[in-house]
Each structure stands twice: as C-alpha cells, then as structure tokens.
N, C-alpha and C. Protein backbone atom coordinates (compact mmCIF):
# COMPACT_ATOMS: atom_id res chain seq x y z
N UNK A 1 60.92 282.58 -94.26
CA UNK A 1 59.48 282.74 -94.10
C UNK A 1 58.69 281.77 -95.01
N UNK A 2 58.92 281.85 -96.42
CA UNK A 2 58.35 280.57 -97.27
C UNK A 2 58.39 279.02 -96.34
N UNK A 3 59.15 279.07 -96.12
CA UNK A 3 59.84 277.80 -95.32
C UNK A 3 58.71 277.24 -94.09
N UNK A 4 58.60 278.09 -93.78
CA UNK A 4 57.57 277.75 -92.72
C UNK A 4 55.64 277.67 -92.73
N UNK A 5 55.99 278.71 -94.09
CA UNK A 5 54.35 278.06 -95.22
C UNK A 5 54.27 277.27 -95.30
N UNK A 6 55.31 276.31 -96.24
CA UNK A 6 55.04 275.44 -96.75
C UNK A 6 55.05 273.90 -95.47
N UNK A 7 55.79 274.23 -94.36
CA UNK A 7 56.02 273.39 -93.30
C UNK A 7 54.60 273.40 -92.57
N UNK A 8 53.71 274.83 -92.66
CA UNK A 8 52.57 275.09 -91.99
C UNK A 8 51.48 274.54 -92.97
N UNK A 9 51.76 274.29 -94.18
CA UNK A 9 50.77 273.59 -94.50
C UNK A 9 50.74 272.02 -94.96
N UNK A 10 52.07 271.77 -94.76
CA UNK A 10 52.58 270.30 -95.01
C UNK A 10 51.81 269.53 -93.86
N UNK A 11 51.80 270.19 -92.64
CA UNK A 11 51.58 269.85 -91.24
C UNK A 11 49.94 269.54 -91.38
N UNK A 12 49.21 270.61 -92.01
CA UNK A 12 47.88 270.52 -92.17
C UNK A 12 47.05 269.52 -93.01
N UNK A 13 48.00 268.98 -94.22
CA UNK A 13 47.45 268.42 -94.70
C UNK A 13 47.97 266.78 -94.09
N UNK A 14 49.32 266.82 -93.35
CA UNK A 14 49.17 265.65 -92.91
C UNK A 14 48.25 265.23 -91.67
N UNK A 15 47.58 266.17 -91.17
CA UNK A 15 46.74 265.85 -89.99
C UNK A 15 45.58 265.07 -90.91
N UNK A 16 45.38 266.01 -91.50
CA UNK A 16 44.05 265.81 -92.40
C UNK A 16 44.13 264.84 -92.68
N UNK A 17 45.08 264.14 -93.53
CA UNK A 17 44.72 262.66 -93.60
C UNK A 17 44.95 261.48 -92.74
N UNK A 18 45.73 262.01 -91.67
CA UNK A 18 45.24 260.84 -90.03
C UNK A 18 44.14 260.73 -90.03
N UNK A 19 43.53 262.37 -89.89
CA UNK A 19 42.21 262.27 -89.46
C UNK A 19 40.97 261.52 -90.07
N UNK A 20 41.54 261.71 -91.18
CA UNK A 20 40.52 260.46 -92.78
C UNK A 20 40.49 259.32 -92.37
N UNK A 21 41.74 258.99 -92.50
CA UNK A 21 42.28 257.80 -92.01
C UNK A 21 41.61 257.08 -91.07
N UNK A 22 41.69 257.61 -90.04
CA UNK A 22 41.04 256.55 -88.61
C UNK A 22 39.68 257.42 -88.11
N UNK A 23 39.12 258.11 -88.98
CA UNK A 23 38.14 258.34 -88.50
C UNK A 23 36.79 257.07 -88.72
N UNK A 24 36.12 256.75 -87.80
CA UNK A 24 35.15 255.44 -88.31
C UNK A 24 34.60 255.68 -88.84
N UNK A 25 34.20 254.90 -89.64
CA UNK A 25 33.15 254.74 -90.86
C UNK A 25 31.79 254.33 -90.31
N UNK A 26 30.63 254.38 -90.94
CA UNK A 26 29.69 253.92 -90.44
C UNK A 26 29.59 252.36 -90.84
N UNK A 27 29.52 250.94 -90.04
CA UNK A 27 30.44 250.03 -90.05
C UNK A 27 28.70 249.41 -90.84
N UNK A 28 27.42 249.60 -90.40
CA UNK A 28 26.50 249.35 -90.64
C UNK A 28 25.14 249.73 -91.29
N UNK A 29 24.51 249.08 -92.35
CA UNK A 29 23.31 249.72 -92.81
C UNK A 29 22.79 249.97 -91.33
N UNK A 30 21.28 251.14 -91.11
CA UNK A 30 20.75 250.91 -90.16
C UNK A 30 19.38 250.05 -90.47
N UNK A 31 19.28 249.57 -91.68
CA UNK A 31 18.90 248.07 -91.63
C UNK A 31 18.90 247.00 -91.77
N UNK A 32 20.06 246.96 -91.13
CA UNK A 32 20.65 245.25 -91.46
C UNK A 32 20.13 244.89 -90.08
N UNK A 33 19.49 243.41 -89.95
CA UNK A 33 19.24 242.74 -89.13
C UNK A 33 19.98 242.02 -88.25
N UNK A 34 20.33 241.31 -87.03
CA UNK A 34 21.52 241.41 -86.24
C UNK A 34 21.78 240.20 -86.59
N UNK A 35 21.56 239.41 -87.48
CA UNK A 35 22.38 238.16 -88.41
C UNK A 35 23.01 238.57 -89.70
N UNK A 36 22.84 239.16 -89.95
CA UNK A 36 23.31 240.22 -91.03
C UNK A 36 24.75 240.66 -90.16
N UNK A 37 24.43 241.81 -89.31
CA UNK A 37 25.52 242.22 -88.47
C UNK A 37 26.60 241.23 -88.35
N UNK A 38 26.32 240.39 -87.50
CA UNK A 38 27.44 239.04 -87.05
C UNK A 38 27.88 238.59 -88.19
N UNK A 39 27.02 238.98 -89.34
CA UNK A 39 27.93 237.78 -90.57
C UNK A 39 28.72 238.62 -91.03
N UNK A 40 28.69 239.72 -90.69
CA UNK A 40 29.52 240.94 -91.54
C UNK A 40 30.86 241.12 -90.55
N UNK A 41 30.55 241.19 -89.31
CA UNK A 41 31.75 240.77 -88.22
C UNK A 41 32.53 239.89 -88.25
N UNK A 42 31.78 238.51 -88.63
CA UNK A 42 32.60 237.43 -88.71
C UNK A 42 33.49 237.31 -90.61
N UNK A 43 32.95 238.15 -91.07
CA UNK A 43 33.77 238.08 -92.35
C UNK A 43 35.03 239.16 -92.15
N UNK A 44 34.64 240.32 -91.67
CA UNK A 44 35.72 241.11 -90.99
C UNK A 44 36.97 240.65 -90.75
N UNK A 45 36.52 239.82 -89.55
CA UNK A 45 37.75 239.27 -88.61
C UNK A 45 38.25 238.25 -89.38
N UNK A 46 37.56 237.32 -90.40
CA UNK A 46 38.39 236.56 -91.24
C UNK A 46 39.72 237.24 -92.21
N UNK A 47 38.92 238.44 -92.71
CA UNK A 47 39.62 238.98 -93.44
C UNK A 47 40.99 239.78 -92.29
N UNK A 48 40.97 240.12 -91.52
CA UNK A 48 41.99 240.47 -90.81
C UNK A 48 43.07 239.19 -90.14
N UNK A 49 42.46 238.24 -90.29
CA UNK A 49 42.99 236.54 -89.44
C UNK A 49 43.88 236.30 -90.88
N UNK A 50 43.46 236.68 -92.14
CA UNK A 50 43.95 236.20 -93.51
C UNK A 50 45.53 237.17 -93.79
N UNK A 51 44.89 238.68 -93.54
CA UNK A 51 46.02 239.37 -93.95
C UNK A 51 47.55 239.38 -92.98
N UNK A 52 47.04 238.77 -91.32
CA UNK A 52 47.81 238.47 -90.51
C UNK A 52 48.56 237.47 -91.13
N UNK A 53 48.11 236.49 -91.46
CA UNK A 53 48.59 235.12 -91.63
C UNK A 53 49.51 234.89 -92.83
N UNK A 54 48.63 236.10 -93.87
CA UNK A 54 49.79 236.33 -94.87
C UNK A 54 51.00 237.11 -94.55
N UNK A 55 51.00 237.90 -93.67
CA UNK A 55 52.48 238.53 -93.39
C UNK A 55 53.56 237.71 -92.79
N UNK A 56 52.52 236.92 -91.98
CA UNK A 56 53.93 235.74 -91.44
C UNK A 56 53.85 234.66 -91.61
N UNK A 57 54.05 234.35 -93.27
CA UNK A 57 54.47 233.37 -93.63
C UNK A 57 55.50 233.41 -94.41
C-alpha cells in the first residue's frame, strides 16, 4: 500500500513538471512594438541556430 503512495505521488509531481515545462510563457511585453517583436524572434532563432550548431560539432 505505501508503495503505491509514493508511486501516486511520484506520478503527480512528474506531470507537474511537464506541465511547467512546456507550458508557454508569455513570449511578449504587450508593449513592445512589432520591430521590437521581430528583433526578439530573430535573436531567438539565432540562439536556437547556435545551440544546434554546437551539438554537432
């Protein structure tokens, strides 16, 4: 019976942090201006083009 506490709440707290995890963030002030936006996109995707590039090298 313990056994399945602790399995019933192992389970809970690992949802919980999927759910943290990939839940979205709010990606934007709601006043940033839409050059603002794009520059924040385009630094994004650099930074994801960088960490790619470092894994396969």
């Amino acid at each position: 019976m313990p056994v399945l506490i602790l399995l019933g709440i192992g389970t809970v707290c690992g949802i919980t942090a999927l759910v943290s995890k990939h839940k979205p963030s709010q990606k934007y002030d709601i006043n940033m201006s839409e050059q603002e936006k794009t520059k924040r996109v385009f630094e994004n995707n650099q930074k994801r083009i960088d960490k790619i590039m470092r894994k396969y090298r």
